[in-house]
Protein backbone atom coordinates (compact mmCIF):
# COMPACT_ATOMS: atom_id res chain seq x y z
CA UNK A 1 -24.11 -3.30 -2.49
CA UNK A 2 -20.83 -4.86 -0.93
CA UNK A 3 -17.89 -5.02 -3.06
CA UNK A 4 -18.34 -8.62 -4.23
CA UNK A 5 -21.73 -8.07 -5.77
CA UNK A 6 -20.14 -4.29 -7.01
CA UNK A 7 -18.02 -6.42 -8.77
CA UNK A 8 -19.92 -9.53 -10.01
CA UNK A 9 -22.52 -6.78 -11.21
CA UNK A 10 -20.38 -4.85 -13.36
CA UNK A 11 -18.79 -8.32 -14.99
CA UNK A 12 -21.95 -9.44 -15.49
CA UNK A 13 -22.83 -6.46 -17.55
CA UNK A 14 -19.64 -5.91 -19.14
CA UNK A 15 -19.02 -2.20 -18.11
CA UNK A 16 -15.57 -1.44 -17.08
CA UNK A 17 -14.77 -1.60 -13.77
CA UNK A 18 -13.59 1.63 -11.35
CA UNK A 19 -14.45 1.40 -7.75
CA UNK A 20 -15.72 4.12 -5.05
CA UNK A 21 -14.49 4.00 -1.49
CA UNK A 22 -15.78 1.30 0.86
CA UNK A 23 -18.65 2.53 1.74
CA UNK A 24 -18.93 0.05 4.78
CA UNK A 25 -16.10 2.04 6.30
CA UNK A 26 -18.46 4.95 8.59
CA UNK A 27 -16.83 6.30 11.19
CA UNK A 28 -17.89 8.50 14.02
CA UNK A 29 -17.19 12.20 14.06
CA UNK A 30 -14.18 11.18 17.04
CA UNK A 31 -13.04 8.48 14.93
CA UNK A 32 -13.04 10.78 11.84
CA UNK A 33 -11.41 13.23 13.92
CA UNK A 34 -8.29 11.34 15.25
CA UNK A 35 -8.12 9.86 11.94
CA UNK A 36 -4.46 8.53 11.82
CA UNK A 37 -3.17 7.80 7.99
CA UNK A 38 -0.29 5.45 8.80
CA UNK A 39 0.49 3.29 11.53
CA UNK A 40 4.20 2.30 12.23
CA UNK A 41 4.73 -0.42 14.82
CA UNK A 42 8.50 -1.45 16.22
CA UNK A 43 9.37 -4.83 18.29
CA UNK A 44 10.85 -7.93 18.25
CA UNK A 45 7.95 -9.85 17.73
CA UNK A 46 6.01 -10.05 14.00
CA UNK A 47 2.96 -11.13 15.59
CA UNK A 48 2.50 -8.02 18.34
CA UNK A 49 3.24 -5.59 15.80
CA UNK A 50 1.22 -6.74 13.21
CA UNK A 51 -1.81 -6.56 15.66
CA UNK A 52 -0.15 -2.82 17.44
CA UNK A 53 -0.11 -1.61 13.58
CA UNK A 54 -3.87 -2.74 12.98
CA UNK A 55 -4.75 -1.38 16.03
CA UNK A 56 -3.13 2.16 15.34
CA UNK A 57 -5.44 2.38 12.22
CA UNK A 58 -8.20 1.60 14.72
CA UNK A 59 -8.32 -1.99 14.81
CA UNK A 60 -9.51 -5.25 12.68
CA UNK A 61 -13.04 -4.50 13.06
CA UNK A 62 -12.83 -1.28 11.17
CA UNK A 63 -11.86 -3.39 8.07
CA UNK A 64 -13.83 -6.61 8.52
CA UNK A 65 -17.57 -7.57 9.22
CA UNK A 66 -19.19 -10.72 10.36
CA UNK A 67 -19.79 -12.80 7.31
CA UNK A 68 -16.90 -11.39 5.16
CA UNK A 69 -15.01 -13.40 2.65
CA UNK A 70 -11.20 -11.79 2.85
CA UNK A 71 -8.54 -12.42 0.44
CA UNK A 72 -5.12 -12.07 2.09
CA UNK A 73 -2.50 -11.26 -0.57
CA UNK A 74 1.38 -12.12 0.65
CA UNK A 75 4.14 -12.38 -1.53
CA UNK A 76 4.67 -16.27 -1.77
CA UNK A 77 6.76 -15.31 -5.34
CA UNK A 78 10.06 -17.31 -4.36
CA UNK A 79 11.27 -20.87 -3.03
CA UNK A 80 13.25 -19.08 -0.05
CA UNK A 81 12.97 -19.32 3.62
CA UNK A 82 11.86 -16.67 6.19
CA UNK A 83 14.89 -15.73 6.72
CA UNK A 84 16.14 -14.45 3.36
CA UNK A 85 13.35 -11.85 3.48
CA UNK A 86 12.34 -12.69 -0.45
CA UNK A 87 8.37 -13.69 0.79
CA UNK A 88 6.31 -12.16 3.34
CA UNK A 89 6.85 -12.92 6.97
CA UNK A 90 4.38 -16.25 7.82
CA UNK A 91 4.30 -14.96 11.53
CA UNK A 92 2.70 -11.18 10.11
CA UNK A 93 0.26 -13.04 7.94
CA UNK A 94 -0.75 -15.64 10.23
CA UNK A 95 -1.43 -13.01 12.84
CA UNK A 96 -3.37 -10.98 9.97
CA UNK A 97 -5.70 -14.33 9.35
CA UNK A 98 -6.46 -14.88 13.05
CA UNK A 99 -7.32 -10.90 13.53
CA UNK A 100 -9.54 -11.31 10.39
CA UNK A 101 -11.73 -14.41 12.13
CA UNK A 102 -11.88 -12.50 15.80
CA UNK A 103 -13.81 -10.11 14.11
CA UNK A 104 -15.93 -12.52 12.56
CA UNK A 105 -14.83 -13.30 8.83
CA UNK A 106 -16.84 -16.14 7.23
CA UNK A 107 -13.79 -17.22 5.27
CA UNK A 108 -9.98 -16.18 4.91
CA UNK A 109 -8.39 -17.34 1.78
CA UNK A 110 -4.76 -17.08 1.06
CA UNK A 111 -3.03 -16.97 -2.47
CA UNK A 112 -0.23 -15.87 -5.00
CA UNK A 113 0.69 -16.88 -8.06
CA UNK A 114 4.58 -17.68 -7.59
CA UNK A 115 7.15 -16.94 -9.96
CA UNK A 116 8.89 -20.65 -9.51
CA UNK A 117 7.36 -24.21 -8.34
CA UNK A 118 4.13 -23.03 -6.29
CA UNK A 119 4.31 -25.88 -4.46
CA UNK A 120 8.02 -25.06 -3.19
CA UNK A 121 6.93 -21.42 -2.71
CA UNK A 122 4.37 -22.33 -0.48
CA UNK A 123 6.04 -24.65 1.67
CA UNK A 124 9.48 -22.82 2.07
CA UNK A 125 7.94 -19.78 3.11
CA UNK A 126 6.33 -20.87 5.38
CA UNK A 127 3.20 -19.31 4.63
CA UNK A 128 1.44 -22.42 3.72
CA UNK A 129 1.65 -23.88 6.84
CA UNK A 130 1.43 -20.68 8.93
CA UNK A 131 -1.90 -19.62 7.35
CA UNK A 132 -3.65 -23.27 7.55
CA UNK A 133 -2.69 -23.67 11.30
CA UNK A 134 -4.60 -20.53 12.06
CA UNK A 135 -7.93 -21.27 9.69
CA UNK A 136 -6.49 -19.67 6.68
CA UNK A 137 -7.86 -21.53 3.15
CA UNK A 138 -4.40 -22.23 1.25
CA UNK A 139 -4.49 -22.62 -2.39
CA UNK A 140 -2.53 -22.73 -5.62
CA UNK A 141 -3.88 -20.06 -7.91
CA UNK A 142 -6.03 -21.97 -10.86
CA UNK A 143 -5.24 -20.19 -14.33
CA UNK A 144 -9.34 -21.42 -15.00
CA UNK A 145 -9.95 -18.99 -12.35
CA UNK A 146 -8.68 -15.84 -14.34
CA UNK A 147 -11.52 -13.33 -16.20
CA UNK A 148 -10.60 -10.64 -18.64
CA UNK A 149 -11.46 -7.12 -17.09
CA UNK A 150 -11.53 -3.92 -19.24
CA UNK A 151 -9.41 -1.01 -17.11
CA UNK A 152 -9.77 2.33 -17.22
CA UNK A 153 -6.19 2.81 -17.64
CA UNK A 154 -2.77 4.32 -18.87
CA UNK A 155 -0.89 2.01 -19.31
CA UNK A 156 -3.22 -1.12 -19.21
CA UNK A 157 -6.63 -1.27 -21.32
CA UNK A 158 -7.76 -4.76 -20.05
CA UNK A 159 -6.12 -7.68 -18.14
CA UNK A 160 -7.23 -10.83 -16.61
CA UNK A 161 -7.32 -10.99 -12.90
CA UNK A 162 -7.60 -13.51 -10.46
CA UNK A 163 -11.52 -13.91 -9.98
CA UNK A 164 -11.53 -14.72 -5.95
CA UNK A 165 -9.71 -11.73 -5.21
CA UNK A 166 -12.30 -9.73 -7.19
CA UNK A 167 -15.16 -11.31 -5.72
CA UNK A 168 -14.32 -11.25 -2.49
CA UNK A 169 -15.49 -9.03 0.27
CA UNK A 170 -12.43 -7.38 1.32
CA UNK A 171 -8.90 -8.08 0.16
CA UNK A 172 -5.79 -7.22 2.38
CA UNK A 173 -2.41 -6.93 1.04
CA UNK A 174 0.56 -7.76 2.98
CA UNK A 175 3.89 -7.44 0.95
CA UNK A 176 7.23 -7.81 2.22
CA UNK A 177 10.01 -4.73 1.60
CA UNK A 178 12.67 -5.78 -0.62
CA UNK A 179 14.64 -4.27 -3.62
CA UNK A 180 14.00 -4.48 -6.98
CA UNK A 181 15.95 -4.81 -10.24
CA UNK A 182 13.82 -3.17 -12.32
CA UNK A 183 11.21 -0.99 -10.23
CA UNK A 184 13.65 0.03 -7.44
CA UNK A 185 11.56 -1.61 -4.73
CA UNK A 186 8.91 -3.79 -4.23
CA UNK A 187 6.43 -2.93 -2.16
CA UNK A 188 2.81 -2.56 -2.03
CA UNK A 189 1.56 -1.89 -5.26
CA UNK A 190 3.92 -4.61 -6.89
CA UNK A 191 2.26 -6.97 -4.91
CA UNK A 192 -0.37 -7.20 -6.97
CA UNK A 193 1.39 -9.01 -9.74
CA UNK A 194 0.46 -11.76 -7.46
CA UNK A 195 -3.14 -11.65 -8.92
CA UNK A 196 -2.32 -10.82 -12.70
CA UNK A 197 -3.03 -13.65 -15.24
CA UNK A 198 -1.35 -13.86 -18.58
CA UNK A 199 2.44 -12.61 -19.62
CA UNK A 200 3.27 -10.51 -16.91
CA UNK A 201 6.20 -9.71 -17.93
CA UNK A 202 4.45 -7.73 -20.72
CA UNK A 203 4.03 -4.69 -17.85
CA UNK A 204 8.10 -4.50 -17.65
CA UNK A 205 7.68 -2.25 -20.65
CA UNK A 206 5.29 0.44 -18.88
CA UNK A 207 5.99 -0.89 -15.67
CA UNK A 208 4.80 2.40 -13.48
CA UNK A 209 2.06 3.35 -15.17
CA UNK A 210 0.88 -0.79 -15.16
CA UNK A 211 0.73 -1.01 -11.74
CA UNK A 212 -0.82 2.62 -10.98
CA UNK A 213 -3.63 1.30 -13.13
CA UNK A 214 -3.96 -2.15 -11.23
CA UNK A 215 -3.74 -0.45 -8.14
CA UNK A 216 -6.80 1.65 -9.22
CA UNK A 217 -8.50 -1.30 -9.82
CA UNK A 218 -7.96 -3.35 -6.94
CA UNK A 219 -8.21 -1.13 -4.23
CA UNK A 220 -7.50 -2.80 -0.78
CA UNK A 221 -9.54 -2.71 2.53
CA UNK A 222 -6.09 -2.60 4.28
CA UNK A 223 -2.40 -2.80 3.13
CA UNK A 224 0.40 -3.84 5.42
CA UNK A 225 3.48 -3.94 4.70
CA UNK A 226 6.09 -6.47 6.15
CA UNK A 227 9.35 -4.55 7.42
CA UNK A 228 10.83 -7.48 9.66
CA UNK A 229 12.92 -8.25 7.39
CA UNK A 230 13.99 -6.09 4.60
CA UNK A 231 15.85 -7.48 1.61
CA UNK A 232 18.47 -4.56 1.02
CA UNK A 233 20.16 -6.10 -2.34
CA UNK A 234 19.60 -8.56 -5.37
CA UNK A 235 16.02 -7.99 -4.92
CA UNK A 236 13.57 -10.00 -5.52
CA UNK A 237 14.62 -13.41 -4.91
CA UNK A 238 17.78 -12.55 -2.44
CA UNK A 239 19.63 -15.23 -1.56
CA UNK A 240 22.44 -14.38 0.87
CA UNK A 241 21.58 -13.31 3.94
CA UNK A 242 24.29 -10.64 4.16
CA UNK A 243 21.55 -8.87 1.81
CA UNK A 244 18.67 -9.43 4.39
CA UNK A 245 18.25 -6.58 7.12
CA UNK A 246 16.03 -6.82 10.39
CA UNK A 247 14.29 -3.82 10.76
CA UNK A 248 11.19 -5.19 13.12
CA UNK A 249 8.83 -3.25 11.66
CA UNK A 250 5.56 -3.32 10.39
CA UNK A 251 3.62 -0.25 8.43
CA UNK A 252 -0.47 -0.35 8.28
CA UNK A 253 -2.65 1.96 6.34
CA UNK A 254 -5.17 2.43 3.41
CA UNK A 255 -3.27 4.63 1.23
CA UNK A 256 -1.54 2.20 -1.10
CA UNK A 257 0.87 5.57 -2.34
CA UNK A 258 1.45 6.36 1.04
CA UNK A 259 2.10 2.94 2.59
CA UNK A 260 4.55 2.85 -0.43
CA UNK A 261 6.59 6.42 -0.10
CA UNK A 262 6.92 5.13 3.70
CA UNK A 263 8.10 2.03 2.49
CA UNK A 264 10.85 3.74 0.47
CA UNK A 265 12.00 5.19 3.53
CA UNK A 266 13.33 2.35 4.85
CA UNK A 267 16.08 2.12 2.31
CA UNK A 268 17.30 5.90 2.86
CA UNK A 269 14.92 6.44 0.03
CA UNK A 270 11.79 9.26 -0.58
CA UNK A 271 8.83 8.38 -2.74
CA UNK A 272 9.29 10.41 -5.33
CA UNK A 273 12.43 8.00 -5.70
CA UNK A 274 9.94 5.40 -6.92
CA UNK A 275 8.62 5.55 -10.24
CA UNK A 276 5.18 3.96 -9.58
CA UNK A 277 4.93 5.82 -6.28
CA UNK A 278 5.20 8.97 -8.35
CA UNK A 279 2.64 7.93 -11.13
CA UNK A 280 0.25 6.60 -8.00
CA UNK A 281 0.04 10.22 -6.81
CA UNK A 282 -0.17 12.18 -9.80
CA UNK A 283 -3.13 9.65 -10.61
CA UNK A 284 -4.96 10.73 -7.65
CA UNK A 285 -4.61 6.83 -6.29
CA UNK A 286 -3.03 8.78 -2.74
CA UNK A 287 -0.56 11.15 -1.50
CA UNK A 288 3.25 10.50 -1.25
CA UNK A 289 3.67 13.46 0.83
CA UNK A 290 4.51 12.22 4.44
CA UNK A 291 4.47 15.55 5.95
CA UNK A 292 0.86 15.90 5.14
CA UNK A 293 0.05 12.40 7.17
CA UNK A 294 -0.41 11.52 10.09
CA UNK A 295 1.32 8.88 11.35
CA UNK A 296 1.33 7.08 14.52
CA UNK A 297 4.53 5.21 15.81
CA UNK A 298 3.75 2.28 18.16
CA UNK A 299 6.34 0.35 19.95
CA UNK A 300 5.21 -3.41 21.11
């Protein structure tokens, strides 16, 4: 059973939803044994290492099959340009889209439900039009389209979530790394806020142990995380560009902790400097020990 009937199955029936490990994800015993946790890929050009990063983990086809419907989740939250490092890099999540369709995805939809006008999000971002040039299927997030979903939570007992990411095959994050009033950072596991219906703001309260239990529940195929630009200071939105820093990076793995702890590195920070990082791990969602990963550095 793939992960979209897993899912429809278990709505259907009304039991509340956990999910195993993709079972579609067999490796060989050579595979298994050069197993790398992170990949970390440096150059000047979003689109090379986005694709060096993939590749590190052992390329697109590990993640995606012939026939797959993929939900690519960017932050589109803000009406800012590229530049000001608030949304995800369009060049990273283009180059995601296109990787998803070589290895032969049926569809590749692309959504988040912005904090401010959608239809400004989506068009200063540049995401909008980055994604549809490449095949991507752009659209505004339908609040019709939410279902109630009974977690086996913390923090959170039941929420309503976005029902195409749910029901699709295999769901990619791809958040940007920026600063955050409240959490510290944004990175991975904030990112999906993107597909939370209702009063979000409601999680602010318990806002570690909220996303540690979304992040159970929506467990990618693949995160990566957008390092080109970094948004250092009045995180989330920005809006000076003396708070933007270029780092030319781009971080790959499946380990939403990990992908996270390594994210917090890039602002002279450790995991266990991240609240939800912290709860991740002691929740047995993944490790925010670096030491015990191994991760490959690319250049490209």
């Amino acid at each position: 059973m793939n992960r979209r009937d897993f899912i429809k199955a278990a709505l259907a029936t009304g039991v509340t939803l956990t999910f195993p490990g993709n079972t579609s994800m067999i490796f060989s015993s050579l595979e298994a044994a050069e197993k790398v946790d992170l990949a970390v890929a440096h150059g000047i050009s979003p689109e090379r290492i986005t694709k060096a990063a993939i590749d590190g983990l052992g390329g697109i086809k590990r993640f995606i099959s012939k026939g797959d419907i993929v939900v690519v989740k960017p932050n589109i939250g803000w009406d800012r340009m590229p530049e000001y490092a608030a949304t995800t890099n369009p060049d990273v999540v283009s180059t995601v889209i296109k990787l998803c369709y070589e290895a032969g995805a049926k569809q590749v939809k692309v959504f988040d439900r912005t904090v401010v006008d959608p239809r400004r999000c989506y068009k200063q971002s540049g995401i909008a039009d980055a994604a549809s040039a490449v095949g991507g299927i752009v659209s505004f997030v339908d609040d019709r389209k939410f279902r109630e979903v009974k977690l086996p939570g913390v923090a959170l007992k039941s929420w309503p979530f976005y029902t195409e990411a749910m029901e699709a095959d295999k769901v990619i994050n791809i958040p940007i790394a920026k600063t955050h009033g409240l959490s510290t950072l944004t990175l991975g596991m904030k990112n999906w806020m993107g597909i939370m219906g209702g009063s979000r703001g409601r999680i602010h309260q318990k806002i570690d142990g909220s996303l540690v239990d979304v992040a159970m529940f929506i467990k990618p195929t693949l995160v990566i995380l957008d390092a080109v630009r970094v948004l250092t200071a009045n995180g989330p939105q920005g809006g000076s560009l003396s708070d933007v820093k270029q780092l030319n990076t781009v971080i790959a793995g499946t380990d939403q902790v990990a992908v996270d702890a390594y994210g917090a590195t890039l602002f002279g920070l450790k995991g266990a400097d991240i609240g939800y990082v912290i709860a991740g791990h002691k929740a047995g969602l993944g490790t925010m020990d670096l030491s015990k990963l191994k991760i490959k550095r690319l250049a490209a």
